[in-house]
N, C-alpha and C. Protein backbone atom coordinates (compact mmCIF):
# COMPACT_ATOMS: atom_id res chain seq x y z
N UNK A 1 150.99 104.96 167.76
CA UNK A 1 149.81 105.56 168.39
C UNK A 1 149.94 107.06 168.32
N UNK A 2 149.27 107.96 168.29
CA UNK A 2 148.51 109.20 167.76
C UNK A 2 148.09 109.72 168.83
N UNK A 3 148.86 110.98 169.64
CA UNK A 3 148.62 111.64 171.06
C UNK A 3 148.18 113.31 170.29
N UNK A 4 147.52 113.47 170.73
CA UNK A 4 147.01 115.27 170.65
C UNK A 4 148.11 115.85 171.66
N UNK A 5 148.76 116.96 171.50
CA UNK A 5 149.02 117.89 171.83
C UNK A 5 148.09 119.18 172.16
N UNK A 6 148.14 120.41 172.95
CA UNK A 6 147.03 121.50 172.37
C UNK A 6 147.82 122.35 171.40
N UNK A 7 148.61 121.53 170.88
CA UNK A 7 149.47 122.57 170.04
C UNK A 7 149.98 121.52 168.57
N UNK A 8 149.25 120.67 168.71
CA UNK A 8 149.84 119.49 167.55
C UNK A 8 149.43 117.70 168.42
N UNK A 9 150.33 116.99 167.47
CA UNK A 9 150.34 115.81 167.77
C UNK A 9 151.90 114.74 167.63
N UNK A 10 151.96 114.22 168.51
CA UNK A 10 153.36 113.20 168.49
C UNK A 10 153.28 111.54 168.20
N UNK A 11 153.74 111.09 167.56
CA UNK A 11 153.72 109.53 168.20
C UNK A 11 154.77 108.96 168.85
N UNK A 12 153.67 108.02 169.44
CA UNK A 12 154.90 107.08 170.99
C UNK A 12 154.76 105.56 170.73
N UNK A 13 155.07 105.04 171.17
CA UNK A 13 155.18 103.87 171.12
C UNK A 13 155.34 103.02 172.29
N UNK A 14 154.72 101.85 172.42
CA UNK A 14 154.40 101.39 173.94
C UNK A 14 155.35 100.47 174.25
N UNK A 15 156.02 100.83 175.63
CA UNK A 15 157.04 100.05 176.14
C UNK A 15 157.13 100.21 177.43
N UNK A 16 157.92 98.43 177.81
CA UNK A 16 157.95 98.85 179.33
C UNK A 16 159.33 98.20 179.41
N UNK A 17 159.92 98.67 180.78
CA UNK A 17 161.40 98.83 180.95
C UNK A 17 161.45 97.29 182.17
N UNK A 18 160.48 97.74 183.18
CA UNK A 18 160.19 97.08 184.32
C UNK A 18 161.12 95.50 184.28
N UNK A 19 161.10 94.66 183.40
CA UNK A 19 161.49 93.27 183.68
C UNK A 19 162.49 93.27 182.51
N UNK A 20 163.21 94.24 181.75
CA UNK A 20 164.38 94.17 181.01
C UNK A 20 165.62 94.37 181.79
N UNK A 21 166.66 93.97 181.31
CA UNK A 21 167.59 93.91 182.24
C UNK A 21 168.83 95.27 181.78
N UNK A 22 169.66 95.45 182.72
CA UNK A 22 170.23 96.98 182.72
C UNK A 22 171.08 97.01 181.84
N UNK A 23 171.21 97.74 180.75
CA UNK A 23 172.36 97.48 179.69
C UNK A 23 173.25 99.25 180.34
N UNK A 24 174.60 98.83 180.69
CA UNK A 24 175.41 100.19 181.21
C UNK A 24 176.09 100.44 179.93
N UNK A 25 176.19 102.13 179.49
CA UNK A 25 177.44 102.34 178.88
C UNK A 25 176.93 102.35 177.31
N UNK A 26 175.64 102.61 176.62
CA UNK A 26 174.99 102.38 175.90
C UNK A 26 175.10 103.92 175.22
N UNK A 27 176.51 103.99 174.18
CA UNK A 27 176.38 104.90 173.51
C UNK A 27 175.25 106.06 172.92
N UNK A 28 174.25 104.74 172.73
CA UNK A 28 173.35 104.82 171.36
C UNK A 28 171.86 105.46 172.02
N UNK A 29 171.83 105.38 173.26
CA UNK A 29 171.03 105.69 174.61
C UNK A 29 170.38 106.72 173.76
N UNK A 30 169.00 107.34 173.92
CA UNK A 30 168.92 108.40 174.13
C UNK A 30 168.98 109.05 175.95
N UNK A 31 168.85 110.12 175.85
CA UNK A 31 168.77 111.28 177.98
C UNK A 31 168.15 109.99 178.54
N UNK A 32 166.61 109.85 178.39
CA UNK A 32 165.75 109.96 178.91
C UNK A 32 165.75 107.84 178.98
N UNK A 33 166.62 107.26 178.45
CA UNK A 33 166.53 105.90 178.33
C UNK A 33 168.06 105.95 179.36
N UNK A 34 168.79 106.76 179.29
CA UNK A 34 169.88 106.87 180.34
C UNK A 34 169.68 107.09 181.60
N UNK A 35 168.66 108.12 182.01
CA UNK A 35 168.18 108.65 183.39
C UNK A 35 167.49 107.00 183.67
N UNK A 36 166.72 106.67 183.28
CA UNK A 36 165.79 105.33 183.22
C UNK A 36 166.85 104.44 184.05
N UNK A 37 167.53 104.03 182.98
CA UNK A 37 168.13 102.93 183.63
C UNK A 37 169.44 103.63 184.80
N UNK A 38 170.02 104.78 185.03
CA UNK A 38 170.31 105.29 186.34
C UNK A 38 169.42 104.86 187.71
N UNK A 39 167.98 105.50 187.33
CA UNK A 39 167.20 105.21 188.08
C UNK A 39 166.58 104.10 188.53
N UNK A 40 166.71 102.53 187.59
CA UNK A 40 166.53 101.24 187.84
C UNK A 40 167.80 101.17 189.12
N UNK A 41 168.88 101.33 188.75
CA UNK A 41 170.48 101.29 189.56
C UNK A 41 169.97 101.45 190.66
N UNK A 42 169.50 102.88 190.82
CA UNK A 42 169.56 103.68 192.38
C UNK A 42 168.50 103.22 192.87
N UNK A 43 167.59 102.69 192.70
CA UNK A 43 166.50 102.03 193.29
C UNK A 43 166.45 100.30 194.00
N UNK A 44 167.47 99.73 192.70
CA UNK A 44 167.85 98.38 192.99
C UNK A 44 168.62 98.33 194.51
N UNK A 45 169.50 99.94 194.38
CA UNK A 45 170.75 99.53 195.90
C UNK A 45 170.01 100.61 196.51
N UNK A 46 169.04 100.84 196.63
CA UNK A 46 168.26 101.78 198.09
C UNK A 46 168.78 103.17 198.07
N UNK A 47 169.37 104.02 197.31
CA UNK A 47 170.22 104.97 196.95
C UNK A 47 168.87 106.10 196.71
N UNK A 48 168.17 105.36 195.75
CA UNK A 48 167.04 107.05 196.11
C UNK A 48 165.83 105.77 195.18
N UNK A 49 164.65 106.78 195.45
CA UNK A 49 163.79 106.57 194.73
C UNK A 49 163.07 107.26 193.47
N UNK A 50 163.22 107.17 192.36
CA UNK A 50 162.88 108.32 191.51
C UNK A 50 162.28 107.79 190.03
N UNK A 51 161.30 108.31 189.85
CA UNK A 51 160.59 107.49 188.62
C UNK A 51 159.97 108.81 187.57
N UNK A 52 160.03 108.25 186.13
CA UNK A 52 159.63 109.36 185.56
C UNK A 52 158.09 109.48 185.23
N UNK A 53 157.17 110.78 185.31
CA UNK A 53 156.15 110.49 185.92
C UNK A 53 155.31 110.85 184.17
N UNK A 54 154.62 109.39 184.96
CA UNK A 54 153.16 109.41 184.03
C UNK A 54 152.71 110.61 183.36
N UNK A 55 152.19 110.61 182.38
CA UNK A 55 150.91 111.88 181.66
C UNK A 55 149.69 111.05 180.79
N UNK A 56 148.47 111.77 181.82
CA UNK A 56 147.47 111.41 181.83
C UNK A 56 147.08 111.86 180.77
N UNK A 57 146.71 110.50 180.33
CA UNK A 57 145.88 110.85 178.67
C UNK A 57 144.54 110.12 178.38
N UNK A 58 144.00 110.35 177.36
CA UNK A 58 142.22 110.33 177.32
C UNK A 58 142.27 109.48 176.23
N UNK A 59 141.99 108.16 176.41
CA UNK A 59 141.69 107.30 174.96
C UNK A 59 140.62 107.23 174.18
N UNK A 60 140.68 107.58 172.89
CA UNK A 60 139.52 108.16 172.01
C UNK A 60 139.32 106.94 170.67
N UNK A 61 140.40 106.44 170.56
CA UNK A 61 140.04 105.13 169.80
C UNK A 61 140.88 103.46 170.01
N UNK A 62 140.34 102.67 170.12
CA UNK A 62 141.37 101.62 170.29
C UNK A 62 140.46 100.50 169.24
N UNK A 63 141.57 99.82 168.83
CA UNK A 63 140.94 98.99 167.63
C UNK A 63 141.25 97.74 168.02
N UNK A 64 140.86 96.32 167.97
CA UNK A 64 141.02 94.92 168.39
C UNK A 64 141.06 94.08 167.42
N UNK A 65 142.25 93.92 166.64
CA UNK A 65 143.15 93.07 165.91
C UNK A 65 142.83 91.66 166.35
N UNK A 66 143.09 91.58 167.49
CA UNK A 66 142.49 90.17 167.92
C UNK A 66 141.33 90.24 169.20
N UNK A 67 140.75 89.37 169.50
CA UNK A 67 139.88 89.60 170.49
C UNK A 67 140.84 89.69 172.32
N UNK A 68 142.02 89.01 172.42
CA UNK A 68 142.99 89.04 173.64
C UNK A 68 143.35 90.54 173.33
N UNK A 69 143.82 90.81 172.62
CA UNK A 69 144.50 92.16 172.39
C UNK A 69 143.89 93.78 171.72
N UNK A 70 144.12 94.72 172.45
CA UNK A 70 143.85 96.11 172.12
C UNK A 70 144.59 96.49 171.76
N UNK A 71 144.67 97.50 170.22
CA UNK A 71 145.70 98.51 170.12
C UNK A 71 145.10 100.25 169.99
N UNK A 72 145.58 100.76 170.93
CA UNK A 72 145.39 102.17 171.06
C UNK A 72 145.79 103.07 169.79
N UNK A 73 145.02 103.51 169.46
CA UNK A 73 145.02 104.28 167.94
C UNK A 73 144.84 106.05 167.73
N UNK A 74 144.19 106.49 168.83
CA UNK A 74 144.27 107.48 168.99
C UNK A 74 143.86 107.81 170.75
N UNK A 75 144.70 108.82 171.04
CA UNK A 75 144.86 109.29 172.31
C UNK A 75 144.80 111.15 172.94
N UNK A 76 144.58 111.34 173.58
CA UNK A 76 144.72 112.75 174.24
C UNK A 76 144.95 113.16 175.42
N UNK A 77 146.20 113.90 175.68
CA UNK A 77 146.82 114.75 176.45
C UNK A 77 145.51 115.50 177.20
N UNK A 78 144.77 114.98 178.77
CA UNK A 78 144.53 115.54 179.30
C UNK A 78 144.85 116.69 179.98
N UNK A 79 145.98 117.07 180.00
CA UNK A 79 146.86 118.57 180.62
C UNK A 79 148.25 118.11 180.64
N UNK A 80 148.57 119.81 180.52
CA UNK A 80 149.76 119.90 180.01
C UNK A 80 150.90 119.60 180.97
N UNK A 81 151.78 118.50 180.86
CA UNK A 81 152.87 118.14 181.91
C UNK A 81 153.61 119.05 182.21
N UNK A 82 154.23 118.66 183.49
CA UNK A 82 155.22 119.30 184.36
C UNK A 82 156.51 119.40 184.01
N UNK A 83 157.64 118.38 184.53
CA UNK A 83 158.42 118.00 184.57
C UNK A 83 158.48 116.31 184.33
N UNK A 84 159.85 115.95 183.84
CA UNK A 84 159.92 114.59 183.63
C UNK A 84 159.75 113.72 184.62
N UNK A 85 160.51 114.42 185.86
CA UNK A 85 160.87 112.97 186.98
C UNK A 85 160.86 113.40 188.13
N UNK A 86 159.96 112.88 188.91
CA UNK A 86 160.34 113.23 190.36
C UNK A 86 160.63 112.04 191.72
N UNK A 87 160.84 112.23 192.75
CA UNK A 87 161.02 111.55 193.18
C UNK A 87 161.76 112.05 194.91
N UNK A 88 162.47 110.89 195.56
CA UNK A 88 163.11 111.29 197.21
C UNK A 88 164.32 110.78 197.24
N UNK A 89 165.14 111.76 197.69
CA UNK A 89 166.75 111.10 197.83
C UNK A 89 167.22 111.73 199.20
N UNK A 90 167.56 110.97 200.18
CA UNK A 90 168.17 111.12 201.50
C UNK A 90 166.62 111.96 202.21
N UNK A 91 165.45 111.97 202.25
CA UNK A 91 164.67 113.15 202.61
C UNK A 91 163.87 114.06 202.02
N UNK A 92 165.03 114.29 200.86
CA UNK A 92 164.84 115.53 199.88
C UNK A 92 163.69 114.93 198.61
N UNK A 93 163.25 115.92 198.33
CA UNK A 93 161.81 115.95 197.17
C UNK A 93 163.18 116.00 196.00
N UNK A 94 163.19 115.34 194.83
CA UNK A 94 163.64 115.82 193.69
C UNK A 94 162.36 115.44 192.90
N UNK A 95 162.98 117.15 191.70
CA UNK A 95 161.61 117.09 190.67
C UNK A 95 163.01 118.09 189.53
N UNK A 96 163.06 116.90 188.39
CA UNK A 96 163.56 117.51 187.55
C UNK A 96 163.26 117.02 185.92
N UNK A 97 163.82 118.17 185.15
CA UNK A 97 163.48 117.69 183.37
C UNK A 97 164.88 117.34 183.18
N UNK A 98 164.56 116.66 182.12
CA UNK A 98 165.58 116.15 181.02
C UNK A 98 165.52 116.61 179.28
N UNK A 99 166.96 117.28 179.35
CA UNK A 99 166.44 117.82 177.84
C UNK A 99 167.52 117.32 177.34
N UNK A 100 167.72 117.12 176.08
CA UNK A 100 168.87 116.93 174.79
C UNK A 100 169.13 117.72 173.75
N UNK A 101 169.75 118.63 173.02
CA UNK A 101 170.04 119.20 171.96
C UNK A 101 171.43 118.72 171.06
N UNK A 102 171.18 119.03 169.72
CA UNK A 102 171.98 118.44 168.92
C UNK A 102 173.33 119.54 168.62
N UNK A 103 172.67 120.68 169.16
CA UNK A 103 173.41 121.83 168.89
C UNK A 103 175.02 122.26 169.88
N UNK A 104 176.14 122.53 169.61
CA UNK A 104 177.23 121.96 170.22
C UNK A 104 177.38 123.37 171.07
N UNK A 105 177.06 124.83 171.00
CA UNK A 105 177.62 125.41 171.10
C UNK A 105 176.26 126.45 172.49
N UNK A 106 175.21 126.17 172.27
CA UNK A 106 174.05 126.42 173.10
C UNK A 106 172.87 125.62 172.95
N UNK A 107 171.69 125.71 174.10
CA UNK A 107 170.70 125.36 174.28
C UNK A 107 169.59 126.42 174.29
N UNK A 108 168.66 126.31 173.07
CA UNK A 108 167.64 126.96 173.00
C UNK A 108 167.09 126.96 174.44
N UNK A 109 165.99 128.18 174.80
CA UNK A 109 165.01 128.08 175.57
C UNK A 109 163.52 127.66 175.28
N UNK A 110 163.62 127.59 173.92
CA UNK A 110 162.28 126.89 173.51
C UNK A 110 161.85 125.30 173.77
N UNK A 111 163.02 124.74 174.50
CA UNK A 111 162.94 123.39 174.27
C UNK A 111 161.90 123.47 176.01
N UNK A 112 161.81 124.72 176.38
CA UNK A 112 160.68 124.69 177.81
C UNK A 112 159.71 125.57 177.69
N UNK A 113 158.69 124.95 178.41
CA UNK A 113 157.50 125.53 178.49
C UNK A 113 157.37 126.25 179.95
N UNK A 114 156.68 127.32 179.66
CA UNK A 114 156.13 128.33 180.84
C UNK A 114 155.63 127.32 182.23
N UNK A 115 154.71 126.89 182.12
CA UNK A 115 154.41 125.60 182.70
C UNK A 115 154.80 124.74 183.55
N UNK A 116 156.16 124.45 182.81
CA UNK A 116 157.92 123.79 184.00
C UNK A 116 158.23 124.55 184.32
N UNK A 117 158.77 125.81 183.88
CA UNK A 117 159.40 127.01 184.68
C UNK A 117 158.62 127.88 185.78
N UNK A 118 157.02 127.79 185.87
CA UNK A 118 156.62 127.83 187.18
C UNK A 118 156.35 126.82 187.76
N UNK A 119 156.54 125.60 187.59
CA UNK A 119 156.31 124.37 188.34
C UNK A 119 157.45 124.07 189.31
N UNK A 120 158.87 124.38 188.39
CA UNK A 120 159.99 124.19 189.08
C UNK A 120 159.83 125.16 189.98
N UNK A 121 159.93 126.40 189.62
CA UNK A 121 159.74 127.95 191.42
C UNK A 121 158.96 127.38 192.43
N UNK A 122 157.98 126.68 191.85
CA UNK A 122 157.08 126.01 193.11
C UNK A 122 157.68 125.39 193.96
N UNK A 123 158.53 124.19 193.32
CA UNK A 123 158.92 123.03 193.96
C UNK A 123 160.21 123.77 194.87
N UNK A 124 160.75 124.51 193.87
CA UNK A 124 161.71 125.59 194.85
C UNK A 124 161.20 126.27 195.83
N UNK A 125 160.13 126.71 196.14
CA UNK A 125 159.77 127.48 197.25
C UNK A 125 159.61 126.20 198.32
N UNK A 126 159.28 125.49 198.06
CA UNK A 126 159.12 124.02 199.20
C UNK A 126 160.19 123.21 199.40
N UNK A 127 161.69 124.06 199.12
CA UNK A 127 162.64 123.71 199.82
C UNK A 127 162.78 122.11 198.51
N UNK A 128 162.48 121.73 197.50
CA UNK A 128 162.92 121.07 196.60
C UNK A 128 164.06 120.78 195.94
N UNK A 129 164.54 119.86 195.70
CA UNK A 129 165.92 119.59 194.46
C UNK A 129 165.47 119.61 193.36
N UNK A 130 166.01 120.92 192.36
CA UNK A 130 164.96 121.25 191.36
C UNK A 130 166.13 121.14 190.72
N UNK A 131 166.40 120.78 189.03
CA UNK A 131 167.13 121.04 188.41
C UNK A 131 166.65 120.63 187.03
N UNK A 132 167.68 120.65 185.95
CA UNK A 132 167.79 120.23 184.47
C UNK A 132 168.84 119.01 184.15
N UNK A 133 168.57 118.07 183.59
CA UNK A 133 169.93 117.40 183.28
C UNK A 133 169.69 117.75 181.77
N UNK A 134 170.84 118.58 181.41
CA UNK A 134 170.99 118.64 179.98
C UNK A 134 172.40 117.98 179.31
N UNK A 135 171.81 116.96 177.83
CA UNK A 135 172.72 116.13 177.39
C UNK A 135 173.00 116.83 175.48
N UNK A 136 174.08 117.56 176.08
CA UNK A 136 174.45 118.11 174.09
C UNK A 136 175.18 116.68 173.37
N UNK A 137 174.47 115.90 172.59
CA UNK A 137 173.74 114.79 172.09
C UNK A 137 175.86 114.80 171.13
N UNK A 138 176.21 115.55 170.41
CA UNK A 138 177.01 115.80 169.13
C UNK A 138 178.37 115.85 170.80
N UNK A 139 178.42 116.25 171.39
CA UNK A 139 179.57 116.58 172.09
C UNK A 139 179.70 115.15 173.21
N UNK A 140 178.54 114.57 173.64
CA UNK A 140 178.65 113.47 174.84
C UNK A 140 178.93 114.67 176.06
N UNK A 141 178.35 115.39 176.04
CA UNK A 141 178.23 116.08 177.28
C UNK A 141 177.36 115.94 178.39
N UNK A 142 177.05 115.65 179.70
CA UNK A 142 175.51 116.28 180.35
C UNK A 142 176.72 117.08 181.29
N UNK A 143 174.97 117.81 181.30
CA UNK A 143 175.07 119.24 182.97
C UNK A 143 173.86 118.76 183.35
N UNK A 144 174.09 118.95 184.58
CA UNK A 144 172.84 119.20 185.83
C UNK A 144 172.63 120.59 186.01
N UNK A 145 172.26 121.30 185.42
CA UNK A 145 171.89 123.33 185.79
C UNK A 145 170.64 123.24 187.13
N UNK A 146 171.00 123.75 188.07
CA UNK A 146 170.07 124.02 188.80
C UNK A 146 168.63 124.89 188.78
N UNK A 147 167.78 124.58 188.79
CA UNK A 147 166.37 125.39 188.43
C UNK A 147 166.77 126.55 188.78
N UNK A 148 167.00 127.17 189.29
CA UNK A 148 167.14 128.77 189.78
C UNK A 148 168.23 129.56 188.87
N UNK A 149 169.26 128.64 188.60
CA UNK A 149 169.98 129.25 187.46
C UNK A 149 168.81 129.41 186.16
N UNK A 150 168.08 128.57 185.96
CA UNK A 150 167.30 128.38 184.43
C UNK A 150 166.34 129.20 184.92
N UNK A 151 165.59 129.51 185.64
CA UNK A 151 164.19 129.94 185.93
C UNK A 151 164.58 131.34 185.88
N UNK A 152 166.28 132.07 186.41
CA UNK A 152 166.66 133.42 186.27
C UNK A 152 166.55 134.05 184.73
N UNK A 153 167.24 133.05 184.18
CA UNK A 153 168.11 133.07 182.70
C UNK A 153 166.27 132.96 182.07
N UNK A 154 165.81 132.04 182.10
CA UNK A 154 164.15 132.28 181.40
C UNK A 154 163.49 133.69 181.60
N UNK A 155 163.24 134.08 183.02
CA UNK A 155 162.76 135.47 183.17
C UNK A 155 163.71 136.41 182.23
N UNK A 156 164.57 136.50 182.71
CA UNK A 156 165.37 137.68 181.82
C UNK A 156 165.16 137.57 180.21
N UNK A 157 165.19 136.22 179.66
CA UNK A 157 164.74 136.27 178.24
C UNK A 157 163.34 136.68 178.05
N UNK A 158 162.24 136.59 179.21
CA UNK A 158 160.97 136.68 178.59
C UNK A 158 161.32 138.83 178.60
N UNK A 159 162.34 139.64 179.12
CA UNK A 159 162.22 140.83 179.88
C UNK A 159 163.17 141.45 178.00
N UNK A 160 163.11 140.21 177.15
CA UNK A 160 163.69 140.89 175.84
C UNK A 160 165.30 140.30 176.05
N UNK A 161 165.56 139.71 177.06
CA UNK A 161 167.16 138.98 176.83
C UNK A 161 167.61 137.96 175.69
N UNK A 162 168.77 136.95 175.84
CA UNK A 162 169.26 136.34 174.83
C UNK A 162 168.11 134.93 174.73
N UNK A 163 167.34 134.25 173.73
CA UNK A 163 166.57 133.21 174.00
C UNK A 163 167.70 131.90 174.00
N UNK A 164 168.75 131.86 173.83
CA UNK A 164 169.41 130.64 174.25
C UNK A 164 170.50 130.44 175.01
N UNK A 165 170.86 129.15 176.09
CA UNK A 165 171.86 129.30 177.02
C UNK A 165 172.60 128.77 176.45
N UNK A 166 174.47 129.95 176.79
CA UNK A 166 175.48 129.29 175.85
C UNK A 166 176.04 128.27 176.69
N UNK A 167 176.96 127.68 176.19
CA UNK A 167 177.22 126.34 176.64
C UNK A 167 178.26 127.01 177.77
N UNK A 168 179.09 127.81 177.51
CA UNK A 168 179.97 128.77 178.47
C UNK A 168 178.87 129.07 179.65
N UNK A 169 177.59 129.72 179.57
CA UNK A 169 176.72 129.56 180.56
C UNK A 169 176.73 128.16 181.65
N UNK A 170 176.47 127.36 180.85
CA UNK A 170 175.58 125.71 181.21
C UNK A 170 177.38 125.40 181.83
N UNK A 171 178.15 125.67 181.28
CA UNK A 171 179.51 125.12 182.16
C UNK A 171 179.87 126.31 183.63
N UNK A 172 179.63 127.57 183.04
CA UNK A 172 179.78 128.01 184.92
C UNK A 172 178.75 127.66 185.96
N UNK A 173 177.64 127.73 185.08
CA UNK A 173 176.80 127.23 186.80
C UNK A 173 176.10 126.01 187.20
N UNK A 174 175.95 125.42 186.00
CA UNK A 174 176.03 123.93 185.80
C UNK A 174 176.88 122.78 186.90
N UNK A 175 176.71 121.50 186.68
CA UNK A 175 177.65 120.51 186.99
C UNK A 175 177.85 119.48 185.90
N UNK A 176 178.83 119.29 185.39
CA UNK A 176 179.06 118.33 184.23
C UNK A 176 178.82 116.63 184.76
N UNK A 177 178.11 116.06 184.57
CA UNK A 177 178.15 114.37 185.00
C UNK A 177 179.15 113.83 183.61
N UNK A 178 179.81 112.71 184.61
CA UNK A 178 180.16 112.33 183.54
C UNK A 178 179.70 110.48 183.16
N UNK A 179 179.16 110.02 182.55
CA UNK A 179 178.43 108.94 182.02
C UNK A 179 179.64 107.87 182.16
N UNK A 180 178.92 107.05 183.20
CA UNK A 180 179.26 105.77 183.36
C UNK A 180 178.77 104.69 183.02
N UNK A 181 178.99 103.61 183.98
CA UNK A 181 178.74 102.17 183.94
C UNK A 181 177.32 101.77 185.22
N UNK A 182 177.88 102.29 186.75
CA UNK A 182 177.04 101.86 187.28
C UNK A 182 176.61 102.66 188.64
N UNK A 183 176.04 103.91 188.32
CA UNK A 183 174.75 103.61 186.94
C UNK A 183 175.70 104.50 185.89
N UNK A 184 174.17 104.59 184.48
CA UNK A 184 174.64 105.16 183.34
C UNK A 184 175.44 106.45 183.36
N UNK A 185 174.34 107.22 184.12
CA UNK A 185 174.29 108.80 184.83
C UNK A 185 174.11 108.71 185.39
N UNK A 186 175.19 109.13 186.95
CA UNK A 186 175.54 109.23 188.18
C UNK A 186 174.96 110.43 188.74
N UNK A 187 173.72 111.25 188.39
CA UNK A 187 173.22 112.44 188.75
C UNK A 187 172.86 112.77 190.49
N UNK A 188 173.00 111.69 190.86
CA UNK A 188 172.58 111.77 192.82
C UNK A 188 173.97 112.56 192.80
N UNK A 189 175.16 112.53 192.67
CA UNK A 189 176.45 113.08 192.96
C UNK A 189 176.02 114.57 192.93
N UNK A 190 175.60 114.73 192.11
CA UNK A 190 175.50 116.64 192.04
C UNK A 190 174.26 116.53 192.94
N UNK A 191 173.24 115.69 193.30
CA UNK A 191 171.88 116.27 193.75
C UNK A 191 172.58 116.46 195.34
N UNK A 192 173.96 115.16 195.62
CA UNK A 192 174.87 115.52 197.15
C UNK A 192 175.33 117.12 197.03
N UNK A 193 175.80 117.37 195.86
CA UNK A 193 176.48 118.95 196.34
C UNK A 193 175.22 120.05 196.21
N UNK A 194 174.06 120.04 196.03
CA UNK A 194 173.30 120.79 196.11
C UNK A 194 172.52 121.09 197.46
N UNK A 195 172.62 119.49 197.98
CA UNK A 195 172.02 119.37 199.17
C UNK A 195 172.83 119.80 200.57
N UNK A 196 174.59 119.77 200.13
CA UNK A 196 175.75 120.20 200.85
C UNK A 196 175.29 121.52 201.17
N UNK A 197 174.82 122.25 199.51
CA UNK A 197 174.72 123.69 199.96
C UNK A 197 173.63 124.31 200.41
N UNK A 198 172.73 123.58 200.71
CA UNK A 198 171.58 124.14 201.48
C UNK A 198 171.86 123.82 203.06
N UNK A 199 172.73 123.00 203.59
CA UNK A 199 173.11 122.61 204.74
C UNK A 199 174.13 123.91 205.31
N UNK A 200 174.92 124.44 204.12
CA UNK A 200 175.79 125.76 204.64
C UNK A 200 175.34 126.37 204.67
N UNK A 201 174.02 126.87 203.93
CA UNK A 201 173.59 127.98 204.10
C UNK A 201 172.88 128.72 205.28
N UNK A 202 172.76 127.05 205.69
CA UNK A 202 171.68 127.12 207.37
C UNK A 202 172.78 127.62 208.46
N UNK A 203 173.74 127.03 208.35
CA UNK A 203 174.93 127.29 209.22
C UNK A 203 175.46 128.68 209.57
């Protein structure tokens, strides 16, 4: 299927996760099929609630192969998304992206749009769990970078700074997860020490 971009076009392919069962430990995963089934985990044992959110799109052609069945053929991106996933853990609002790069040594800033980076300040001003889980794809790495680290490091690049974060960056202020079994990505662990430190800060 055939999605407009306002800047191009992608194809997707239609799937649902809902009644498949949890495969842990899945090398071959991509981020965003890892966060997924994390998030089946933490939902199954009452641990948080967090789902990755819809984008509303405009169907412009669908063709009927058979008379039971529709297939969607062309589509459009009513506005431009936010962030990947949001959701509530202990109270707390989480609203975060998921990115992947192949590259071992930094992470472009092109892989974000203006768009998330004021969406995330938002969610930050309302007292939010804002962050990035970034997975360098060639190394088996993720970090959790906190939005305020990325949203600094973005301004300063738009002010003529460096356009990509080195991985020496993404390891000091970052949190490294490390990929398990159950769940895949254990990411509530860092969303506990973030939430630790908004509790000291009150203190």
């Amino acid at each position: 299927m055939s999605i407009k971009y306002p800047q191009g076009s992608v194809s997707i392919s239609n799937s649902t996760d809902l009644a498949q069962p949890t495969v842990f430990g899945d090398r071959g995963m991509t981020l965003e099929q890892e966060i997924n089934e994390s998030n089946i985990y933490y939902r199954n044992h009452q641990l948080a609630v967090v789902y990755k959110k819809p984008t509303p799109i405009q169907i412009v052609k669908v063709d009927y192969p058979k008379r039971s069945r529709a297939v969607i053929k062309e589509a459009y991106f009513r506005q431009a998304s936010t962030t990947d996933y949001n959701g509530v853990y202990q109270g707390y609002y989480l609203d975060f992206e998921a990115k992947e790069t192949r590259r071992k040594s930094s992470f472009p800033l092109g892989n974000f749009h203006e768009h998330q980076i004021e969406h995330l300040a938002a969610c930050l001003q309302q007292a939010g769990i804002c962050f990035v889980i970034i997975k360098f794809v060639v190394l088996q790495r993720y970090f959790v970078l906190p939005a305020s680290k990325l949203i600094g490091f973005w301004r300063q690049a738009q002010r003529g700074g460096t356009k990509s974060m080195s991985l020496k960056f993404i390891e000091q202020f970052g949190y490294e997860v490390k990929s398990g079994y159950n769940p895949v990505l254990p990411y509530l662990e860092v969303c506990q020490q973030l939430i630790n430190l908004i509790g000291e800060k009150h203190e």
